[in-house]
N, C-alpha and C. Protein backbone atom coordinates (compact mmCIF):
# COMPACT_ATOMS: atom_id res chain seq x y z
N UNK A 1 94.48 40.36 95.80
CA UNK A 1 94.97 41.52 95.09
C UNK A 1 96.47 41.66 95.35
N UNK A 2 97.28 41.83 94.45
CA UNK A 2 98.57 42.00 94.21
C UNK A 2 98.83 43.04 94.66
N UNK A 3 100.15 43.88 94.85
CA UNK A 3 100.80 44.62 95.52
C UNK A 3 102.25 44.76 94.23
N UNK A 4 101.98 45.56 93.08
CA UNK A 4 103.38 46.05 92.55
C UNK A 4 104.16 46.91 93.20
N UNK A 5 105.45 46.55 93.01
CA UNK A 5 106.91 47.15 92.86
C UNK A 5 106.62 48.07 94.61
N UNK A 6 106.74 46.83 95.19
CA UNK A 6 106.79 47.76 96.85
C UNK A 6 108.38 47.77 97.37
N UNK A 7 108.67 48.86 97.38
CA UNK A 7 110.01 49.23 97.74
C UNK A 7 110.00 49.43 99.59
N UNK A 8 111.25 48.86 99.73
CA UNK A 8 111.89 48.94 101.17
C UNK A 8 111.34 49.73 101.55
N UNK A 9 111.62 50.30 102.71
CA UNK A 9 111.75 51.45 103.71
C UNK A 9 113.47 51.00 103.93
N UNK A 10 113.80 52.46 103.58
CA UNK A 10 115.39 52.40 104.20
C UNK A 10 115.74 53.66 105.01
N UNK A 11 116.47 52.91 106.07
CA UNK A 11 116.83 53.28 107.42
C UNK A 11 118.22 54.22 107.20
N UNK A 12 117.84 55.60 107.83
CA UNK A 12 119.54 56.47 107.02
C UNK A 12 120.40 56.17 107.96
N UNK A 13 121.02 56.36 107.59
CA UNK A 13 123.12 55.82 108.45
C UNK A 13 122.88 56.77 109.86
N UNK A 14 122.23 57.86 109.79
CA UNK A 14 122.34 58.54 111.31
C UNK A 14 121.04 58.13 112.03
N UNK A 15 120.05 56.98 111.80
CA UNK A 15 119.39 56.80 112.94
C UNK A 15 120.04 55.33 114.19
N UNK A 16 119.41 56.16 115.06
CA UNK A 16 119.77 55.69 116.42
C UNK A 16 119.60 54.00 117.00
N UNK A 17 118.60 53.06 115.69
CA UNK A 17 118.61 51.76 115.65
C UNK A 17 119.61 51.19 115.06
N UNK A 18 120.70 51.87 113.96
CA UNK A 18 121.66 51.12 113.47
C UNK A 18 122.74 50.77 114.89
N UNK A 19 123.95 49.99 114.58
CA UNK A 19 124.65 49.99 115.70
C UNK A 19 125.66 51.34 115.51
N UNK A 20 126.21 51.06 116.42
CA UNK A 20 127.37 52.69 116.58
C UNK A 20 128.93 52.53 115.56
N UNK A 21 128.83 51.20 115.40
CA UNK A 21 129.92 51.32 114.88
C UNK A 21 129.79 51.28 113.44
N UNK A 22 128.50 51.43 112.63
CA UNK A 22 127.88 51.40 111.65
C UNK A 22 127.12 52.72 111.25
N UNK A 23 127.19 53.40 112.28
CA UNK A 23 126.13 54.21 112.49
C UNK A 23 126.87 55.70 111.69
N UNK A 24 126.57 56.62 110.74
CA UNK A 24 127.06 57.75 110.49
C UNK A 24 127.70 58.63 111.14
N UNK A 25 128.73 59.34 111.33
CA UNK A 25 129.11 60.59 112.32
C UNK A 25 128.29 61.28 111.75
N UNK A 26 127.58 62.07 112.94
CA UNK A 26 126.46 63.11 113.30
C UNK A 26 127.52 64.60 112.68
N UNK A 27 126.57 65.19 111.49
CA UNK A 27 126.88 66.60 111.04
C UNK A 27 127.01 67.47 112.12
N UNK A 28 128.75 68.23 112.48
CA UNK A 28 128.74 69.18 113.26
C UNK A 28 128.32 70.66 112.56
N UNK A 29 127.68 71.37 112.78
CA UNK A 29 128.10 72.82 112.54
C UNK A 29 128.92 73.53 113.26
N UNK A 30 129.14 74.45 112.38
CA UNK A 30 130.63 75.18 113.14
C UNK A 30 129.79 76.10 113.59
N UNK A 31 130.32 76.56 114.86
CA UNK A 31 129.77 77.82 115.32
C UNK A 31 130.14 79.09 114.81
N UNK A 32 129.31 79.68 114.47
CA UNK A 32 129.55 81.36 114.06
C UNK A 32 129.84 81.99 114.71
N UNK A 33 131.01 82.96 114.13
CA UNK A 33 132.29 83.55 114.79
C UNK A 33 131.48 85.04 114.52
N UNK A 34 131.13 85.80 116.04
CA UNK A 34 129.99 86.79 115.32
C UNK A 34 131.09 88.04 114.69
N UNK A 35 132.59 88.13 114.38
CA UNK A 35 133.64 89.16 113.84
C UNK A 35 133.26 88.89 112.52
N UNK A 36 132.95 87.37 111.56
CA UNK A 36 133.08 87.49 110.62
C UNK A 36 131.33 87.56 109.44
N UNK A 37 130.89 88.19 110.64
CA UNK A 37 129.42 88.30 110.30
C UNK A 37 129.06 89.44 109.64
N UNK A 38 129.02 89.63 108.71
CA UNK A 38 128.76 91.10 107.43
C UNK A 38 127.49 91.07 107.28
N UNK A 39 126.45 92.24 107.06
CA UNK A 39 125.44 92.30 106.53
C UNK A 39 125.73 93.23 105.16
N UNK A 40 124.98 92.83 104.53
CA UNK A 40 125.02 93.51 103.28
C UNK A 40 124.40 95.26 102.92
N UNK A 41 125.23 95.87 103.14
CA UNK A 41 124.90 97.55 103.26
C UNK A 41 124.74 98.04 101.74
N UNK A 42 124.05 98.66 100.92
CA UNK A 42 123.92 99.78 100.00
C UNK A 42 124.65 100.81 99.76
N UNK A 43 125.52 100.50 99.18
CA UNK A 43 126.71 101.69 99.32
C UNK A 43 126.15 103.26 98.93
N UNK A 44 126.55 103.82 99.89
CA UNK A 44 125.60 105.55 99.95
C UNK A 44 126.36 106.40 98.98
N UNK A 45 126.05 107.54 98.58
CA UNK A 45 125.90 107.92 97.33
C UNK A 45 126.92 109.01 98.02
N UNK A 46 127.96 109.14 96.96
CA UNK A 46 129.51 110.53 96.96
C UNK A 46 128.78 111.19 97.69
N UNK A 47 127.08 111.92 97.06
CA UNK A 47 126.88 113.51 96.67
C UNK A 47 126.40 113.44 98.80
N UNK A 48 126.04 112.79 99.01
CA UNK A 48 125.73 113.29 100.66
C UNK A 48 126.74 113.19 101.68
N UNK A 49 126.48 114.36 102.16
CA UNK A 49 127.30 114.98 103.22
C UNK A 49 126.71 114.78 104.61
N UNK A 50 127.02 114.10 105.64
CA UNK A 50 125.84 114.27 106.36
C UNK A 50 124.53 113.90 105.95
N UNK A 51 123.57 115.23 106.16
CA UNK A 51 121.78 114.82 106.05
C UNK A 51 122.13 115.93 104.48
N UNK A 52 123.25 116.36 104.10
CA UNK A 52 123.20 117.21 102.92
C UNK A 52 123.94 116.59 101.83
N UNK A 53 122.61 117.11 100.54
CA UNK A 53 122.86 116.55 99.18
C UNK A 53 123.42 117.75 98.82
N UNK A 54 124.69 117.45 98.59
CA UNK A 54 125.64 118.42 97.32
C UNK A 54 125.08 118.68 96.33
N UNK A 55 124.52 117.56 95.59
CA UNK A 55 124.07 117.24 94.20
C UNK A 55 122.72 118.41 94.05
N UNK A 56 122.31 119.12 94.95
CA UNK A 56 120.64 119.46 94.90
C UNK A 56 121.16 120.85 95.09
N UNK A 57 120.85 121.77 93.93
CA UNK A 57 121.06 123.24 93.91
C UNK A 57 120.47 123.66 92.36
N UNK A 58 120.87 125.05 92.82
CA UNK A 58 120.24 125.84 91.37
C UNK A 58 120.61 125.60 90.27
N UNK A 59 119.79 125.46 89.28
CA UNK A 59 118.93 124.96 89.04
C UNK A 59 118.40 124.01 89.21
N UNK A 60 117.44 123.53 89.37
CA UNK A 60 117.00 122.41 89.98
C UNK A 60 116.40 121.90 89.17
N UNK A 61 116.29 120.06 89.07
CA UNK A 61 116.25 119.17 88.25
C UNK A 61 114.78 118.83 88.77
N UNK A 62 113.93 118.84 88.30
CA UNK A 62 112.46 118.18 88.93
C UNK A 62 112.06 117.09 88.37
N UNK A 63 112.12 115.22 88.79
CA UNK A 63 111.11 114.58 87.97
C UNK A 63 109.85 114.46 87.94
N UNK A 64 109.00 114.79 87.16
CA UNK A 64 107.52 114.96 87.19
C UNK A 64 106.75 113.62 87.12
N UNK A 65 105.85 113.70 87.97
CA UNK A 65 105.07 112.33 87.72
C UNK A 65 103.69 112.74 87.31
N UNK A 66 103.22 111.36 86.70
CA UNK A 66 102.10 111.44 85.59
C UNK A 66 100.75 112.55 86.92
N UNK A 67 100.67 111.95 88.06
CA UNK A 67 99.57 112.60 88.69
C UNK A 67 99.60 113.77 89.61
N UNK A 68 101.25 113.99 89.51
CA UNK A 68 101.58 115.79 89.69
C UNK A 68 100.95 116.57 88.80
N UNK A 69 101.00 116.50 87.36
CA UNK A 69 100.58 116.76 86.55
C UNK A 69 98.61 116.90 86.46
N UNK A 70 98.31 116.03 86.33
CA UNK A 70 96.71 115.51 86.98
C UNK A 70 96.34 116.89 88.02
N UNK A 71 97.25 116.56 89.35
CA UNK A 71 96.50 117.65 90.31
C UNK A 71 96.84 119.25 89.85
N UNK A 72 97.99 119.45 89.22
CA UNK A 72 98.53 120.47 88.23
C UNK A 72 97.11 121.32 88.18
N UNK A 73 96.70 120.37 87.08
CA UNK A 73 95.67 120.84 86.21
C UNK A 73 94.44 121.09 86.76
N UNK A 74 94.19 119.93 87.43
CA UNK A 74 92.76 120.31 88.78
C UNK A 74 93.25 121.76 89.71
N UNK A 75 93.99 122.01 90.14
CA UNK A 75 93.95 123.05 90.68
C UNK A 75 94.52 124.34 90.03
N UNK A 76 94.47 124.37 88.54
CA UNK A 76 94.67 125.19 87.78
C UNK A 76 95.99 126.21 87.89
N UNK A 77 97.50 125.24 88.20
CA UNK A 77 98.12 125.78 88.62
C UNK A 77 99.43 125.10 87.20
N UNK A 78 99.98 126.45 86.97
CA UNK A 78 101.50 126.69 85.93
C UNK A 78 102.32 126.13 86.65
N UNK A 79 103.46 125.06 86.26
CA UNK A 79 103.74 124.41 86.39
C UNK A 79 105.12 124.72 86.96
N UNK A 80 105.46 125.23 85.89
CA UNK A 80 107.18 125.82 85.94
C UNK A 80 107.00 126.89 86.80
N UNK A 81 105.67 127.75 86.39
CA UNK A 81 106.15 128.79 87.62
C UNK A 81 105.60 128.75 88.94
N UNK A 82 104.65 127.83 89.22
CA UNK A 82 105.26 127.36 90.43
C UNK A 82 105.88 127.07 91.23
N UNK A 83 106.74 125.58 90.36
CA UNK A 83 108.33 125.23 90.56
C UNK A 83 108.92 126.30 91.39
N UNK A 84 109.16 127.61 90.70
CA UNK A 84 110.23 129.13 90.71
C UNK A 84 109.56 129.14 92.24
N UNK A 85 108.08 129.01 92.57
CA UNK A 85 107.71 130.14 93.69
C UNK A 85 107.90 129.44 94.84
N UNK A 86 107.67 128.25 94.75
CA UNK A 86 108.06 127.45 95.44
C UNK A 86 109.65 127.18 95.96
N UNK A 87 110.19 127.02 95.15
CA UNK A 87 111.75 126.94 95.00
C UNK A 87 112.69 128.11 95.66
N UNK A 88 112.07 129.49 95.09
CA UNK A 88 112.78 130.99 94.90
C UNK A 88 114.12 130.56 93.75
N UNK A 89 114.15 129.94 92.69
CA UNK A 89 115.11 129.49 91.95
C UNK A 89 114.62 128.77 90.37
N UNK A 90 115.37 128.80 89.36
CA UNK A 90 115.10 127.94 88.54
C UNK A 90 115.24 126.91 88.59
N UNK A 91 113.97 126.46 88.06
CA UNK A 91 113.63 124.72 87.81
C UNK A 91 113.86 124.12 86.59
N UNK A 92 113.75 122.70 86.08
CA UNK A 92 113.98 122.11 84.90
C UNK A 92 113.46 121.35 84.85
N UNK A 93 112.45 121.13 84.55
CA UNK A 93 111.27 119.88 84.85
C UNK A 93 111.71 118.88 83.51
N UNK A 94 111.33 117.54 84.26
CA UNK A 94 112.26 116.34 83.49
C UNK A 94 111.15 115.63 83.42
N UNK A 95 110.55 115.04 81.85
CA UNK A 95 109.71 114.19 82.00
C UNK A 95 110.03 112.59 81.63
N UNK A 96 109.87 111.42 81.91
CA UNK A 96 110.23 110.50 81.52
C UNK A 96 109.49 109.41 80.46
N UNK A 97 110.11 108.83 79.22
CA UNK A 97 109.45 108.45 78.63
C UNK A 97 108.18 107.24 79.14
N UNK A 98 108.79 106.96 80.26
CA UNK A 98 107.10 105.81 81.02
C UNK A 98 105.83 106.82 81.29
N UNK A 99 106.47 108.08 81.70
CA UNK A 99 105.54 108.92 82.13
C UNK A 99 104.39 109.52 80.86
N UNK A 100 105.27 109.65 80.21
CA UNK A 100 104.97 110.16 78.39
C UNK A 100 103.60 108.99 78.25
N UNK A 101 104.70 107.98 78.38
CA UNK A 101 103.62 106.82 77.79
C UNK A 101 101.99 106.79 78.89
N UNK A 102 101.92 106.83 80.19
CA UNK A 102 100.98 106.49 81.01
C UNK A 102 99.95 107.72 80.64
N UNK A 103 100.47 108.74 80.61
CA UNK A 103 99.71 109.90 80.07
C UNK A 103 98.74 109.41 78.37
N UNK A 104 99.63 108.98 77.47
CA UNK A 104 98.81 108.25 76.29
C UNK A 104 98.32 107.23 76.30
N UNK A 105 98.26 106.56 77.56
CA UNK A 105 97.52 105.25 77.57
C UNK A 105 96.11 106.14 78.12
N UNK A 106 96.41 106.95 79.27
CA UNK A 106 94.76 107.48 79.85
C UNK A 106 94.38 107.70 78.51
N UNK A 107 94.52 108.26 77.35
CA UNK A 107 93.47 109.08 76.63
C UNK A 107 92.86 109.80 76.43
N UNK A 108 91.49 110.23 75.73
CA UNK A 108 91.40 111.52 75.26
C UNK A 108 91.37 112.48 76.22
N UNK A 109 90.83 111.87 77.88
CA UNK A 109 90.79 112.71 78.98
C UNK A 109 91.72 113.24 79.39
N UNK A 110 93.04 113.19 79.21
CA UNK A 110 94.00 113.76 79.56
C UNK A 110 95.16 114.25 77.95
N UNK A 111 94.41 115.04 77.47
CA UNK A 111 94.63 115.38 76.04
C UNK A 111 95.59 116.95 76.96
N UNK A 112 95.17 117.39 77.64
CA UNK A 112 95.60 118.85 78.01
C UNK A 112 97.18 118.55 78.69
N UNK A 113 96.92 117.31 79.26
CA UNK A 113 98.52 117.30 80.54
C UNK A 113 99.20 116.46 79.16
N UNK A 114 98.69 116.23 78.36
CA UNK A 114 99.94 115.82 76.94
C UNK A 114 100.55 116.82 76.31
N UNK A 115 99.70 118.18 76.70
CA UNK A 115 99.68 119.21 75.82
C UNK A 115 100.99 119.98 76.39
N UNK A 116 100.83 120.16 77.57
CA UNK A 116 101.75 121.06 78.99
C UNK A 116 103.05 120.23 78.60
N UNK A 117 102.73 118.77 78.88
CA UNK A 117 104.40 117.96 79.09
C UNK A 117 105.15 118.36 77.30
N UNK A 118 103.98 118.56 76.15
CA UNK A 118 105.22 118.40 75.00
C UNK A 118 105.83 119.81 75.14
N UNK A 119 105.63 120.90 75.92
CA UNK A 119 106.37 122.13 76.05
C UNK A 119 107.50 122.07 75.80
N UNK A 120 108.84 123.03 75.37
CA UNK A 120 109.86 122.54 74.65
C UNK A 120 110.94 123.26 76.29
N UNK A 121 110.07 123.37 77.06
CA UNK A 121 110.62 123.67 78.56
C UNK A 121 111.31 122.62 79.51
N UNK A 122 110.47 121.72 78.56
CA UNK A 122 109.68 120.35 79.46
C UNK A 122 110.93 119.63 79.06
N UNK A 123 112.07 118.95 79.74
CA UNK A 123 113.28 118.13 79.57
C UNK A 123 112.34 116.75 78.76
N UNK A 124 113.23 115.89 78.35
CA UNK A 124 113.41 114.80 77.94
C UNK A 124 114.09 113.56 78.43
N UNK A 125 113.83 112.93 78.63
CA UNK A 125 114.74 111.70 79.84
C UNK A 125 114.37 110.19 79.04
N UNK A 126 115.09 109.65 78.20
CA UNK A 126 114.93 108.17 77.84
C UNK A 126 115.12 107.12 78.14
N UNK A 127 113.94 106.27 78.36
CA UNK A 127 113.73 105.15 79.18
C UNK A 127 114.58 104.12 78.46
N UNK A 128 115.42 103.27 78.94
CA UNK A 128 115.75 102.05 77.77
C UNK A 128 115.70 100.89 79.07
N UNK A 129 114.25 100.91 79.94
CA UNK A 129 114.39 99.29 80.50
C UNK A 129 113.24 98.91 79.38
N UNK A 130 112.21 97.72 80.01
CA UNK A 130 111.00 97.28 79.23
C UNK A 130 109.96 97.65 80.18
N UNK A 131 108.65 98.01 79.65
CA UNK A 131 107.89 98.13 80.56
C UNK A 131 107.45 99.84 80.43
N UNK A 132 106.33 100.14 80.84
CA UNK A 132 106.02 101.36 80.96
C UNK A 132 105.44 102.07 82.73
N UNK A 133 106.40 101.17 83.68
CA UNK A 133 105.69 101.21 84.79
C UNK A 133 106.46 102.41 85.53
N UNK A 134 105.94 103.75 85.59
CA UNK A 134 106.61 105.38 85.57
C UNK A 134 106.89 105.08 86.89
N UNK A 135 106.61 104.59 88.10
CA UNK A 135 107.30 104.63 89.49
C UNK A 135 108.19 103.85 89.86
N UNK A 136 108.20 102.60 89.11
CA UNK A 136 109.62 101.79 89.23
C UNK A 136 111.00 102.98 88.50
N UNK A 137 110.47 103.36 87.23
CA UNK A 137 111.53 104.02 86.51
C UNK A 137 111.98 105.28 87.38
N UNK A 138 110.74 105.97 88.12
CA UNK A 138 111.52 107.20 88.45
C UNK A 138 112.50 107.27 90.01
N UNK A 139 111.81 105.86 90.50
CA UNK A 139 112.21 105.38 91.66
C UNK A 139 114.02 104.90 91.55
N UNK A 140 114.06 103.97 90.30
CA UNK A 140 115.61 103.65 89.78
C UNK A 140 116.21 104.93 89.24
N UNK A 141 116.06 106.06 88.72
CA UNK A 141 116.26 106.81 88.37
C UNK A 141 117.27 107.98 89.57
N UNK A 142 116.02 107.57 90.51
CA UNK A 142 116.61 108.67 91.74
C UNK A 142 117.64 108.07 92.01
N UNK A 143 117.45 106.44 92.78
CA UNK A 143 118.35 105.83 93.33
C UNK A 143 119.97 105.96 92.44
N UNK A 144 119.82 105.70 91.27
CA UNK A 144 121.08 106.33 91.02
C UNK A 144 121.82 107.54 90.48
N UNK A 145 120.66 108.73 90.68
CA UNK A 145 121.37 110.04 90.43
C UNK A 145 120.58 110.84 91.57
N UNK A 146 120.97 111.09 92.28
CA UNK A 146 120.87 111.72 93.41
C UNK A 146 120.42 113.62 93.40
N UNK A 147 120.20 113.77 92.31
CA UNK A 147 120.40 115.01 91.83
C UNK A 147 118.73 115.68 91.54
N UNK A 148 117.93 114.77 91.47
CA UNK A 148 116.52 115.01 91.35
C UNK A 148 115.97 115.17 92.73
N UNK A 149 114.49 116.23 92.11
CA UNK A 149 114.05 116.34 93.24
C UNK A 149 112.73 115.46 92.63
N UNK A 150 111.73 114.82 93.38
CA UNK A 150 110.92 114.07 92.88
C UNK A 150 109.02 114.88 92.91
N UNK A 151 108.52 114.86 91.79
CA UNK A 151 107.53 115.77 91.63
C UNK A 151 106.15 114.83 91.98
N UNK A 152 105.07 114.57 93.25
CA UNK A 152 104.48 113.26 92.86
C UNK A 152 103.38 113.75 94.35
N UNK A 153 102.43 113.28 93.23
CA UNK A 153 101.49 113.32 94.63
C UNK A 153 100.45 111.75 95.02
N UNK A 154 101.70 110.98 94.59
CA UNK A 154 101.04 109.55 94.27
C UNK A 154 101.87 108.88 96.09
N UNK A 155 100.71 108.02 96.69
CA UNK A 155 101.46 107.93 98.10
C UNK A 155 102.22 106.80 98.04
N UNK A 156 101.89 106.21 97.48
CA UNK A 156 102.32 104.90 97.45
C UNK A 156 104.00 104.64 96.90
N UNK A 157 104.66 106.26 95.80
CA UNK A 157 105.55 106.47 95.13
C UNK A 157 106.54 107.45 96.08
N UNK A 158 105.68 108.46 97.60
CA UNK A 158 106.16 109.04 98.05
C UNK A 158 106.77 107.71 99.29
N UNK A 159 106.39 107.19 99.56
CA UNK A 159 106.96 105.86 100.59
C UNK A 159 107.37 105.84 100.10
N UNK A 160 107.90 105.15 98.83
CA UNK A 160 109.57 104.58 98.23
C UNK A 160 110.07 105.50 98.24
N UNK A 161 109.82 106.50 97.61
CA UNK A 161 110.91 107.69 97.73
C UNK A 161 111.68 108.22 99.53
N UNK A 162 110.69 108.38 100.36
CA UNK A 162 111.34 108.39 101.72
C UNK A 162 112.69 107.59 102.03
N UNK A 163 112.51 106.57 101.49
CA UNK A 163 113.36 105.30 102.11
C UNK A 163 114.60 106.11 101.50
N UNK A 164 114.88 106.73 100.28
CA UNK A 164 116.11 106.77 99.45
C UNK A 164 116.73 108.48 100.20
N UNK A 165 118.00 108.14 101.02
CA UNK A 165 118.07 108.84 101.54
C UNK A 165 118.53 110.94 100.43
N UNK A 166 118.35 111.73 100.96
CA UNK A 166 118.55 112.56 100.50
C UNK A 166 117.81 113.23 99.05
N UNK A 167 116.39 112.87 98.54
CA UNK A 167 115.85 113.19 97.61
C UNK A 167 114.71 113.46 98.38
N UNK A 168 114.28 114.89 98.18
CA UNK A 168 113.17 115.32 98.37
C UNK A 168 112.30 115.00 97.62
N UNK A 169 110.59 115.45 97.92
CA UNK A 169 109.44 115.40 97.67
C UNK A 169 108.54 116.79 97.20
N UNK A 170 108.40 117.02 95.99
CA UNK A 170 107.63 118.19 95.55
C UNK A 170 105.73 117.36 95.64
N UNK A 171 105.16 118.16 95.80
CA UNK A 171 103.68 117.56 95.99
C UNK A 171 102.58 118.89 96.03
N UNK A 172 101.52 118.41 95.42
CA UNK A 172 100.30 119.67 95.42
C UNK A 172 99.80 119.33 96.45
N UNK A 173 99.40 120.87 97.37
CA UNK A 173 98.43 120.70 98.46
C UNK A 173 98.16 122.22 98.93
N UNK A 174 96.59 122.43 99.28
CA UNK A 174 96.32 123.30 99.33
C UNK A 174 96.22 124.77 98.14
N UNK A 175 96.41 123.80 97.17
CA UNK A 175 96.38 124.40 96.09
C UNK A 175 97.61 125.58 95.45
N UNK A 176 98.39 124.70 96.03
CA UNK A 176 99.96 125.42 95.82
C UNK A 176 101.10 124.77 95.61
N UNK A 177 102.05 124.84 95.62
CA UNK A 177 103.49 123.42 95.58
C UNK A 177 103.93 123.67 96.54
N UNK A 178 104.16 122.29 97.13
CA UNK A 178 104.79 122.37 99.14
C UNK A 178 106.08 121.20 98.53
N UNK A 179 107.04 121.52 99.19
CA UNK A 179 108.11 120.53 99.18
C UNK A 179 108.18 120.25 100.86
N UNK A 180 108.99 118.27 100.71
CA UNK A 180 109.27 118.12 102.12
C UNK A 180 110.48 117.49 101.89
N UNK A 181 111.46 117.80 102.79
CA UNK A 181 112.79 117.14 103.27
C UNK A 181 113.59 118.21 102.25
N UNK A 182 113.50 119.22 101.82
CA UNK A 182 114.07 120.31 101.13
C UNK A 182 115.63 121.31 101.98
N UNK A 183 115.20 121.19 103.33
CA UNK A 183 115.96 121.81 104.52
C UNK A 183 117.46 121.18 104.29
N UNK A 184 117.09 119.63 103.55
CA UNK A 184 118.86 118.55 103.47
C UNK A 184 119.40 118.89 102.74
N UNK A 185 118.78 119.80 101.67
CA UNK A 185 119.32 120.12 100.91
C UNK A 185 120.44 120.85 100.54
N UNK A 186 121.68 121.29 99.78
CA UNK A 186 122.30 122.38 99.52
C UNK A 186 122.32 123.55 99.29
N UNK A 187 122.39 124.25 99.85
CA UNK A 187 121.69 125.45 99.36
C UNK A 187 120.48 125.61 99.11
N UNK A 188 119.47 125.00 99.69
CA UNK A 188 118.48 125.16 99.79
C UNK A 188 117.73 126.60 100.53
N UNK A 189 116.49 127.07 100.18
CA UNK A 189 115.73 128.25 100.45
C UNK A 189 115.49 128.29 101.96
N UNK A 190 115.97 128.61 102.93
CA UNK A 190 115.42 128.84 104.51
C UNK A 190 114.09 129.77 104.42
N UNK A 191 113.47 128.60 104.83
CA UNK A 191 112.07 129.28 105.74
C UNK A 191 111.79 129.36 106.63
């Protein structure tokens, strides 16, 4: 039996059987100079001062998420005037077109929280990425306007939101609206 097209074995210029005077100079690395060592930082946003957002005062900007809305309604609670009781201030609840959309994808079961969001109370906010995925959008949204407070009782949406410094958390519990990290705020309500 034959044996086609058997190629060499070839020996690279830096092993230790060639002779030395044949032999490759061995790759130095330079040592790292630890002064010119940068990590790459996120440049932090004008509106914070300290642990305080300038940007966060009366009236207040709320983005609503699809399952704020959801527990809204399970615990049979007004939306906006909540917001107020919660707050002691006016609110402006902002809905986003991903959010719009996730609400008309559930269907006929959620015919009522379509009903609340087309309120002419209810802000307008237009999406122009692709995609209808409402926690990436409201997540990019915060990150670059600092000015929202975030409406969400989804956990998985309140972790990302933590990370982004200075945007609070509106959330149903106990059958009422509780905000957290509200204290960083500007002018915020002392309790």
């Amino acid at each position: 039996m034959q044996k086609f097209a058997q190629m060499k074995k070839m020996i690279s210029l830096s092993d230790p059987r060639i002779k030395p005077e044949k032999r490759a100079p061995p790759k130095k690395k330079k040592p790292e100079d630890p002064r010119e060592k940068v990590n790459a930082v996120p440049q932090q946003s004008s509106a914070l001062f300290f642990e305080y957002n300038t940007q966060l005062g009366p009236p207040y900007h709320i983005l609503i998420d699809t399952n704020f809305i959801n527990f809204s309604i399970k615990n049979k609670l007004d939306i906006i005037q909540n917001m107020m009781e919660c707050l002691y201030a006016k609110c402006i609840p902002y809905i986003t077109d991903c959010v719009l959309g996730e609400l008309e994808k559930l269907g006929q079961k959620y015919k009522i929280a379509l009903k609340i969001i087309k309120d002419p109370r209810f802000e307008r906010l237009e999406c122009n990425h692709r995609g209808t995925y409402a926690d990436n959008c409201i997540v990019n949204r915060v990150t670059q306007h600092k000015c929202y407070i975030v409406a969400t009782n989804d956990k998985d949406l309140k972790r990302r939101i933590r990370k982004i410094p200075g945007v609070p958390i509106m959330y149903v519990a106990q059958h009422r609206y509780t905000i957290e990290r509200m204290p960083d705020a500007y002018g915020a309500p002392k309790t």
